[in-house]
PDB file of N, CA and C in Angstrom:
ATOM      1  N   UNK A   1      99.426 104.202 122.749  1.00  0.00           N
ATOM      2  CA  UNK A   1      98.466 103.376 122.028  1.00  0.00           C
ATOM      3  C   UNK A   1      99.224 102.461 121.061  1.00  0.00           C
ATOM      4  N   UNK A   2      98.803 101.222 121.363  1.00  0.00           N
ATOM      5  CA  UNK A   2      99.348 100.312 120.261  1.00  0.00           C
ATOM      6  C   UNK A   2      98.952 100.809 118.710  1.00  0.00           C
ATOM      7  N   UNK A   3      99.657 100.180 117.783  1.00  0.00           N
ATOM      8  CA  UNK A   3      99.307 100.269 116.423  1.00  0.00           C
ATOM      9  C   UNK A   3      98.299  99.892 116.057  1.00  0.00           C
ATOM     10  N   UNK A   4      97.877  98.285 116.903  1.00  0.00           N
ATOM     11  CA  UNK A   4      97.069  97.549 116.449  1.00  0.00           C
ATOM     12  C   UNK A   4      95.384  98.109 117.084  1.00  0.00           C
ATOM     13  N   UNK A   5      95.549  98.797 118.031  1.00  0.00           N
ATOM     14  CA  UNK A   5      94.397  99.768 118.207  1.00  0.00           C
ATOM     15  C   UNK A   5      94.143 100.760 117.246  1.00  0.00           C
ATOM     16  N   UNK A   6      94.849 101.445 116.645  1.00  0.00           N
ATOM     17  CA  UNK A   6      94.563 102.705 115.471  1.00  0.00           C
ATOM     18  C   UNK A   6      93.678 101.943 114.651  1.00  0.00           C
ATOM     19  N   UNK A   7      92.171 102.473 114.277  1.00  0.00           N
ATOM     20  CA  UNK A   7      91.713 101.986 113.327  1.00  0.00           C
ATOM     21  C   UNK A   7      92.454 102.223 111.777  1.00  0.00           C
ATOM     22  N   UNK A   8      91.585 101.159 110.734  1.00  0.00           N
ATOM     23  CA  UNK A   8      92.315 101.802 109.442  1.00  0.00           C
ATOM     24  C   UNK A   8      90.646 102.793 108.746  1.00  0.00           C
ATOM     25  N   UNK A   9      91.470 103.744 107.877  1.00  0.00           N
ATOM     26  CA  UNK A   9      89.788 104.438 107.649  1.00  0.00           C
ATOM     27  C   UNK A   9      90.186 104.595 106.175  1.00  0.00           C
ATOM     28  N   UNK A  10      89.123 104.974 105.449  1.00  0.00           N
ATOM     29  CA  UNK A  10      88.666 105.151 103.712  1.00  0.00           C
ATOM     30  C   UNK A  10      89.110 106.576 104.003  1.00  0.00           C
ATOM     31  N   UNK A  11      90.128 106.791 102.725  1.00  0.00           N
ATOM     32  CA  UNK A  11      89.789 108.538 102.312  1.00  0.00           C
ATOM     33  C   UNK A  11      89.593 108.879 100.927  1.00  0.00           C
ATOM     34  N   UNK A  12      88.886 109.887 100.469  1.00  0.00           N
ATOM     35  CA  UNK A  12      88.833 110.317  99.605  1.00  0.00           C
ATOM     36  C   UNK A  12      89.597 111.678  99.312  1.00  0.00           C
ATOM     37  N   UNK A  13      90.754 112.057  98.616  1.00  0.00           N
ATOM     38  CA  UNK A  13      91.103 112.832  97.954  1.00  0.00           C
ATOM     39  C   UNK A  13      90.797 113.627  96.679  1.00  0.00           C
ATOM     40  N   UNK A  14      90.803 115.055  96.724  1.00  0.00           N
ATOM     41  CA  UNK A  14      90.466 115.636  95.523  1.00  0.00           C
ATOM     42  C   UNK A  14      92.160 116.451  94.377  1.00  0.00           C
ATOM     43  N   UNK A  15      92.530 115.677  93.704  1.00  0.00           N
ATOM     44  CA  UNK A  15      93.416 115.703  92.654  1.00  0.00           C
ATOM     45  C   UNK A  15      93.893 117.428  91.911  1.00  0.00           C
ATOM     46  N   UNK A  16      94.751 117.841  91.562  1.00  0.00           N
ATOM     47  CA  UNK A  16      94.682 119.499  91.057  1.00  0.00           C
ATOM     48  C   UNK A  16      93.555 119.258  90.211  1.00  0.00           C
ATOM     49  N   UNK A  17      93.556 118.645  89.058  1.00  0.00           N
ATOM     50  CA  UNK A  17      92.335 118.629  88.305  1.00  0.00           C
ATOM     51  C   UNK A  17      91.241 118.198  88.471  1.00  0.00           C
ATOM     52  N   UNK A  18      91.014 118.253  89.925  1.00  0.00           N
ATOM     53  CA  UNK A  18      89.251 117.761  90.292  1.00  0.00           C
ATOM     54  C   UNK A  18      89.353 116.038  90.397  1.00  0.00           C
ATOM     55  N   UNK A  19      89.829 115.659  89.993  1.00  0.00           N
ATOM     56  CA  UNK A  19      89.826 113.701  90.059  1.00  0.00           C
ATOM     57  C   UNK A  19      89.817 113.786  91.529  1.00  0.00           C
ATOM     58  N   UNK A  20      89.100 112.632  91.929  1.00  0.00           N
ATOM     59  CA  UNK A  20      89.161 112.264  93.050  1.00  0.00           C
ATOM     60  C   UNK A  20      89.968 110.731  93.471  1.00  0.00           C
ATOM     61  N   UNK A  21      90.248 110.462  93.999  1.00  0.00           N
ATOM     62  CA  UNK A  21      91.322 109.353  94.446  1.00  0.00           C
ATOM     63  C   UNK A  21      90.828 109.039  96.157  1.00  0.00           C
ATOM     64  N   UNK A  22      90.775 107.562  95.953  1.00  0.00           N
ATOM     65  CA  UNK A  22      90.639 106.691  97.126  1.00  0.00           C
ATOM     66  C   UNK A  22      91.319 105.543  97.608  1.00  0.00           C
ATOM     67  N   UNK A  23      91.584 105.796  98.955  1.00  0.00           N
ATOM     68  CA  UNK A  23      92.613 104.503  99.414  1.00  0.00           C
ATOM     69  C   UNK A  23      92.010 104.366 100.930  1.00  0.00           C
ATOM     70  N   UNK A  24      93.030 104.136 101.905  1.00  0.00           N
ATOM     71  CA  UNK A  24      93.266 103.350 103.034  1.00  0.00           C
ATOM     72  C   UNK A  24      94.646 103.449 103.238  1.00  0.00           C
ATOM     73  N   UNK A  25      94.246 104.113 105.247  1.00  0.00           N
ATOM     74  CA  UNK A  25      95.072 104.258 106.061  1.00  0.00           C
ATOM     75  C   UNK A  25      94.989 104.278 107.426  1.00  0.00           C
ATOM     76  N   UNK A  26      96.025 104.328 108.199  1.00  0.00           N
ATOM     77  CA  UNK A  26      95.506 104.439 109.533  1.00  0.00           C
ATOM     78  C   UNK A  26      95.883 105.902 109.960  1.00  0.00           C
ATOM     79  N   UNK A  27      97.240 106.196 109.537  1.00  0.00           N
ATOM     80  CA  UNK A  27      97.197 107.765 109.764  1.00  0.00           C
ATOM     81  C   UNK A  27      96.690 108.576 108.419  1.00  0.00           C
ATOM     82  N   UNK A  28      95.637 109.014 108.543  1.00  0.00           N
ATOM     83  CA  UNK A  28      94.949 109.765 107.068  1.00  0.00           C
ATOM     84  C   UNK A  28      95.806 110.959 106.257  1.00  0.00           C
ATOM     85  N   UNK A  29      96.317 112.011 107.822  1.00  0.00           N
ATOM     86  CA  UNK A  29      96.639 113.097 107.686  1.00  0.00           C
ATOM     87  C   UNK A  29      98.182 113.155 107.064  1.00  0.00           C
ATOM     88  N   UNK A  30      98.991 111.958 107.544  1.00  0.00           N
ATOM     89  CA  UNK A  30     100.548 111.486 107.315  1.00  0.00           C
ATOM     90  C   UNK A  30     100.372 110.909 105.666  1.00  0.00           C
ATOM     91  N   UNK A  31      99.161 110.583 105.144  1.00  0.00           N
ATOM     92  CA  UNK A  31      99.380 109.952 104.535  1.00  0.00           C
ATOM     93  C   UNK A  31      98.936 110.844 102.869  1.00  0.00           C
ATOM     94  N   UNK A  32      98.019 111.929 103.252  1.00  0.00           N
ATOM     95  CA  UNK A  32      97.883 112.886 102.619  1.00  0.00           C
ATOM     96  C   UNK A  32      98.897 113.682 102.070  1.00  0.00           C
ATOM     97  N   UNK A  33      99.677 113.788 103.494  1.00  0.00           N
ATOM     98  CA  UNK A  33     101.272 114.507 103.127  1.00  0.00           C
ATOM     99  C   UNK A  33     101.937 113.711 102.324  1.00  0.00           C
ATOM    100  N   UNK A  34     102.232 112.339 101.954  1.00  0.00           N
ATOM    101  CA  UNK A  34     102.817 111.452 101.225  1.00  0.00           C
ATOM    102  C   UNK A  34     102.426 111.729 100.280  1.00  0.00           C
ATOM    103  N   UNK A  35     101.587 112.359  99.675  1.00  0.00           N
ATOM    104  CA  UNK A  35     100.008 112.043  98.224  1.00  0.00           C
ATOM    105  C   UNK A  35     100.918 113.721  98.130  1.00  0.00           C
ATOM    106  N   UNK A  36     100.763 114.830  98.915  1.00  0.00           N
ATOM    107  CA  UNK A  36     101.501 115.625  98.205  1.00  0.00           C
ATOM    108  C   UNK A  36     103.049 115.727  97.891  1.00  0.00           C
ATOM    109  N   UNK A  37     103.489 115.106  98.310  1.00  0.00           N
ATOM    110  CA  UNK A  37     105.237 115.432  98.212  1.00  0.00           C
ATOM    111  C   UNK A  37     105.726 114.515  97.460  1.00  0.00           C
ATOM    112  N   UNK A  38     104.643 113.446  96.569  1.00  0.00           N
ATOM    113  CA  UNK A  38     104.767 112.681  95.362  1.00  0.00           C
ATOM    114  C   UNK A  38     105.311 111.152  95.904  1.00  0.00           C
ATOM    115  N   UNK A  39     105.245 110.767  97.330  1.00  0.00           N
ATOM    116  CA  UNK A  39     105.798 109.429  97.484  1.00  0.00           C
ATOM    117  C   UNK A  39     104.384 108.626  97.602  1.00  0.00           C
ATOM    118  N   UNK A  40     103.626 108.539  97.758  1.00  0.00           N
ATOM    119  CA  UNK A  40     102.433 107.961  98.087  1.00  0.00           C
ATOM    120  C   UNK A  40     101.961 106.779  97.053  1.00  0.00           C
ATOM    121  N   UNK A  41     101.787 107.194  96.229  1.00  0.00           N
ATOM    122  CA  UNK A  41     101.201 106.252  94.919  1.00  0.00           C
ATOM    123  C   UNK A  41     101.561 106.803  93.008  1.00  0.00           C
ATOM    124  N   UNK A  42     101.680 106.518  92.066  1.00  0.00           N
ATOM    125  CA  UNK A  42     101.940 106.616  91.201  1.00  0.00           C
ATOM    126  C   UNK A  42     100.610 107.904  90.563  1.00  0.00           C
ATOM    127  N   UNK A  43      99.325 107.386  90.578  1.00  0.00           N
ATOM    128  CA  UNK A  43      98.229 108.151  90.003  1.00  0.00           C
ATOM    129  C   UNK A  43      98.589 109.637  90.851  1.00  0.00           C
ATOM    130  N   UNK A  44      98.642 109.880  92.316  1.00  0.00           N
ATOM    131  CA  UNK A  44      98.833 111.397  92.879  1.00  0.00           C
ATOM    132  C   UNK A  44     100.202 111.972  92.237  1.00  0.00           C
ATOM    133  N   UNK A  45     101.234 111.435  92.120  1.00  0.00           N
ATOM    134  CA  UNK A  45     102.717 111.522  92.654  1.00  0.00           C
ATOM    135  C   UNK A  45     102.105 112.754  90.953  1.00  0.00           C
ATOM    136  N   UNK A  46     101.183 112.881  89.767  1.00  0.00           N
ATOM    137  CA  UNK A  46     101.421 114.250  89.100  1.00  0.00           C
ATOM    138  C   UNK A  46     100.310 115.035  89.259  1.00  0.00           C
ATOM    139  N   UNK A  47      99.443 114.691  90.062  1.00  0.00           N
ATOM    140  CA  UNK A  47      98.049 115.080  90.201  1.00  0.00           C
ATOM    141  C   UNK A  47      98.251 116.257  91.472  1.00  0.00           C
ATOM    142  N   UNK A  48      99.440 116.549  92.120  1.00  0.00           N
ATOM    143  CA  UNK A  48      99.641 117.425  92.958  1.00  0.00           C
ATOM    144  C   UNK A  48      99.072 118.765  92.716  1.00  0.00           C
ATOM    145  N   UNK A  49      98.832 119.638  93.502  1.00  0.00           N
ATOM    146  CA  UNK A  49      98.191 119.211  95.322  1.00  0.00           C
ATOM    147  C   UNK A  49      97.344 118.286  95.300  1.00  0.00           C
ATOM    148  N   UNK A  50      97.475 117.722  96.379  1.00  0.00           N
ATOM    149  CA  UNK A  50      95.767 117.005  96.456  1.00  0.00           C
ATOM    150  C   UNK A  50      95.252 117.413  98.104  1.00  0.00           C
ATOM    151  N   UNK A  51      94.247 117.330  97.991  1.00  0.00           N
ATOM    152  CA  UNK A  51      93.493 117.928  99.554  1.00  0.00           C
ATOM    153  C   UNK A  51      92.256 116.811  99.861  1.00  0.00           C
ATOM    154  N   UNK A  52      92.678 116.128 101.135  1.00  0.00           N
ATOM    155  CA  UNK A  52      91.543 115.861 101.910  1.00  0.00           C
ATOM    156  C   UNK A  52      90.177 116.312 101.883  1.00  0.00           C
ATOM    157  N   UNK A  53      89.410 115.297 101.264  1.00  0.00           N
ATOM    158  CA  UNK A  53      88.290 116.206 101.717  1.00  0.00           C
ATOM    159  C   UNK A  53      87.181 114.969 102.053  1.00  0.00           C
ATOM    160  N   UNK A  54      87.003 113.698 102.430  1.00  0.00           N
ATOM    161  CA  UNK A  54      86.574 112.740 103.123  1.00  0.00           C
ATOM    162  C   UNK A  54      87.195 111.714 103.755  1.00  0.00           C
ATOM    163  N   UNK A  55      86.694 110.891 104.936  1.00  0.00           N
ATOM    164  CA  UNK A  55      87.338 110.271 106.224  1.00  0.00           C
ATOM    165  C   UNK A  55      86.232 109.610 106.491  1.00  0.00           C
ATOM    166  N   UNK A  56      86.491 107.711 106.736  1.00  0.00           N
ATOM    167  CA  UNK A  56      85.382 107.304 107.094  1.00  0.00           C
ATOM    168  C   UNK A  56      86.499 106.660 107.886  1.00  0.00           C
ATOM    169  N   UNK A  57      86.228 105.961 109.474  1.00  0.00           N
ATOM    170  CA  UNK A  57      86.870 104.754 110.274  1.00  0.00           C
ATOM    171  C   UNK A  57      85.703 103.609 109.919  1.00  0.00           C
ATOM    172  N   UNK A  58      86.690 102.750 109.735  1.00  0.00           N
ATOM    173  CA  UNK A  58      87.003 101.385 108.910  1.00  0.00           C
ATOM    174  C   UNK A  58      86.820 100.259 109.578  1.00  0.00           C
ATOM    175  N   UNK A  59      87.685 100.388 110.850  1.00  0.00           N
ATOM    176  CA  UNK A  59      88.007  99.466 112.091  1.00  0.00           C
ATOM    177  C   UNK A  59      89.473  98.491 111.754  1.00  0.00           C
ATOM    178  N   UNK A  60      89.100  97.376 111.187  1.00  0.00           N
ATOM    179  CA  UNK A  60      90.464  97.221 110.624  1.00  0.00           C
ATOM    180  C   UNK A  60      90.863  96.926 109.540  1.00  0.00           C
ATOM    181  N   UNK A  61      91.703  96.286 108.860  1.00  0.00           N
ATOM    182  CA  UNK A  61      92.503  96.082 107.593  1.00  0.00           C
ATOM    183  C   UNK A  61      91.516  95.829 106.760  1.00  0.00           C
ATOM    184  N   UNK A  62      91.423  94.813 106.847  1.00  0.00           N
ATOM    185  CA  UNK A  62      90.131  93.868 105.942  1.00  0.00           C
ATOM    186  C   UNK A  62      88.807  94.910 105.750  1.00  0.00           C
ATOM    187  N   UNK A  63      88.317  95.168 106.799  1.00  0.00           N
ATOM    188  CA  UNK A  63      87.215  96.114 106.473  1.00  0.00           C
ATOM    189  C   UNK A  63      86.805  96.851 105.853  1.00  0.00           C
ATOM    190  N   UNK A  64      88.378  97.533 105.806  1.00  0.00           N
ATOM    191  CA  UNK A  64      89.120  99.206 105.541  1.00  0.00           C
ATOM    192  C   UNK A  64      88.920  98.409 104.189  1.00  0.00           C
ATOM    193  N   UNK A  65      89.634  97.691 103.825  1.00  0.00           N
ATOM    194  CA  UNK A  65      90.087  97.244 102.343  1.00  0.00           C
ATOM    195  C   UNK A  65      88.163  97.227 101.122  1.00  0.00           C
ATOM    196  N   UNK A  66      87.635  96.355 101.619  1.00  0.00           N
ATOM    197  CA  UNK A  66      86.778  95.964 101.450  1.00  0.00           C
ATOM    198  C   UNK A  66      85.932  97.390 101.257  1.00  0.00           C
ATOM    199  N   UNK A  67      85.561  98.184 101.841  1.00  0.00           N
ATOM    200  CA  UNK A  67      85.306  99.359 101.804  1.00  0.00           C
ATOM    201  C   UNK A  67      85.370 100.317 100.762  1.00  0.00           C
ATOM    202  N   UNK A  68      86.760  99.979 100.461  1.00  0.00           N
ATOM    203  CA  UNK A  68      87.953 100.710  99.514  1.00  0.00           C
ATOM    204  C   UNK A  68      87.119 100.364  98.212  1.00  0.00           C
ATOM    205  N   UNK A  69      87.277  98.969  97.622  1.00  0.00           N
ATOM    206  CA  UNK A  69      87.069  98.322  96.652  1.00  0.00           C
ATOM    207  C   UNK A  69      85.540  98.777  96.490  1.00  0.00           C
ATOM    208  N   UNK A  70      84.338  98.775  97.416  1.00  0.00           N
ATOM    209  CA  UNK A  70      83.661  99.172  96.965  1.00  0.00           C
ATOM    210  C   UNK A  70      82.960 100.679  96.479  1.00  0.00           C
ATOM    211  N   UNK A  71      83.825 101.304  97.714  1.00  0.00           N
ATOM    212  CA  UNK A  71      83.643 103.247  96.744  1.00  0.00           C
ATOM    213  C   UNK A  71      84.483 103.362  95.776  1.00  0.00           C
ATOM    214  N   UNK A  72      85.354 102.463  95.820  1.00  0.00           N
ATOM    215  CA  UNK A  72      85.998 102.471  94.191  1.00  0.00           C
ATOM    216  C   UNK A  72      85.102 102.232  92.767  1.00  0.00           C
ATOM    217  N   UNK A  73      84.331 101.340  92.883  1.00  0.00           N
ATOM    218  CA  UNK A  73      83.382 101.469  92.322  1.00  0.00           C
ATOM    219  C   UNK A  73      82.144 102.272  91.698  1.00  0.00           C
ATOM    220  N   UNK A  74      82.112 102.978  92.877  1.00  0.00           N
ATOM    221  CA  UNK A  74      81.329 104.084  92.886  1.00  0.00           C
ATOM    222  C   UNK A  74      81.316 105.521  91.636  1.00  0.00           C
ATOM    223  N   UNK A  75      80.506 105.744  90.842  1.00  0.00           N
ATOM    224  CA  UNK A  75      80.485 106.709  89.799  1.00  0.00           C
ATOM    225  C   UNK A  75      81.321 108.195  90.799  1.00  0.00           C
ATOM    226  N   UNK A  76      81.805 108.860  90.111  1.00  0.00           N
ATOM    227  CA  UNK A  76      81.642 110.350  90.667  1.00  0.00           C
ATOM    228  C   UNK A  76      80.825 110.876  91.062  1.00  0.00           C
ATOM    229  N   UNK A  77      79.506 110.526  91.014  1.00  0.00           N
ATOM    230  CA  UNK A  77      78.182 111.790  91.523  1.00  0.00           C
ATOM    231  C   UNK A  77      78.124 111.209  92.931  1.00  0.00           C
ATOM    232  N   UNK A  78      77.987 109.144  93.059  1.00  0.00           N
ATOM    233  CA  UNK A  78      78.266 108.501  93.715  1.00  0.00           C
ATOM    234  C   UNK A  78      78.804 109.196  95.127  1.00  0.00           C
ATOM    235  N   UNK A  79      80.402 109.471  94.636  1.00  0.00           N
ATOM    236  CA  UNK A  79      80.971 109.613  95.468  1.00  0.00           C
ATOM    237  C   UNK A  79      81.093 110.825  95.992  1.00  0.00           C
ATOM    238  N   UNK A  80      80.703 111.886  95.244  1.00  0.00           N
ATOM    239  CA  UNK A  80      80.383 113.083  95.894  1.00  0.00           C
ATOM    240  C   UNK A  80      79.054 112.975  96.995  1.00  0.00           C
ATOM    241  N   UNK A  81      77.773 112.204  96.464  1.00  0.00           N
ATOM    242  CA  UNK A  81      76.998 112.288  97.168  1.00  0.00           C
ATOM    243  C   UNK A  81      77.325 111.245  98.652  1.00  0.00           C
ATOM    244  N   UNK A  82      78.124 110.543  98.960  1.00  0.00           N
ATOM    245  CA  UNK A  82      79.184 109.937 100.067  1.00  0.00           C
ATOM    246  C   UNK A  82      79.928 111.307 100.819  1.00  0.00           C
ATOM    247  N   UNK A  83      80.024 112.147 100.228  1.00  0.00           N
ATOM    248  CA  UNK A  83      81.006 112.751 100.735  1.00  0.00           C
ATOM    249  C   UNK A  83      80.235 114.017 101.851  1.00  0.00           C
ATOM    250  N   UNK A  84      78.718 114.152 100.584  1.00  0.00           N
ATOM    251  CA  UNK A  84      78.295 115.459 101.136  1.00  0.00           C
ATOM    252  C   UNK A  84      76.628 114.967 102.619  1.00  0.00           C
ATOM    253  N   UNK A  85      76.953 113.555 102.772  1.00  0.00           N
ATOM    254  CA  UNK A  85      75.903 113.206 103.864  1.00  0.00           C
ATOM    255  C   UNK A  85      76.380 113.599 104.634  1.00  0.00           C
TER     256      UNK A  85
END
């Protein structure tokens, strides 16, 4: 499979202290592992462990992005109630 076939998808992460954290990827699971072993982003890299716990497909970049920006937005109850439909 090409690259350019892998969709990109929204994830939501849950932080050691309960924070939740959201981005964009195409491999979710590779990228989770990055979020724990501290290379991923600055906000996880002390917030370790962090665990998967939502996955939406996106389709592609732009979408994915766009997506992003707006559950970013989103309050915490927000985004729990995203998580638990």
């Amino acid at each position: 499979m090409r690259n350019l076939e892998i969709p990109w998808c929204l994830y939501i992460i849950r932080c050691r202290g309960g924070e939740l954290y959201v981005g964009i990827a195409r491999d979710v699971e590779a990228r989770v592992i990055r979020h724990n072993r501290g290379l991923a982003c600055r906000y996880t890299k002390y917030r370790r462990p962090v665990s998967l716990i939502y996955k939406e497909k996106c389709g592609d970049y732009k979408d994915a992005r766009k997506r992003e920006i707006e559950v970013k937005k989103f309050n915490r109850k927000k985004k729990l109630a995203l998580i638990l439909r």
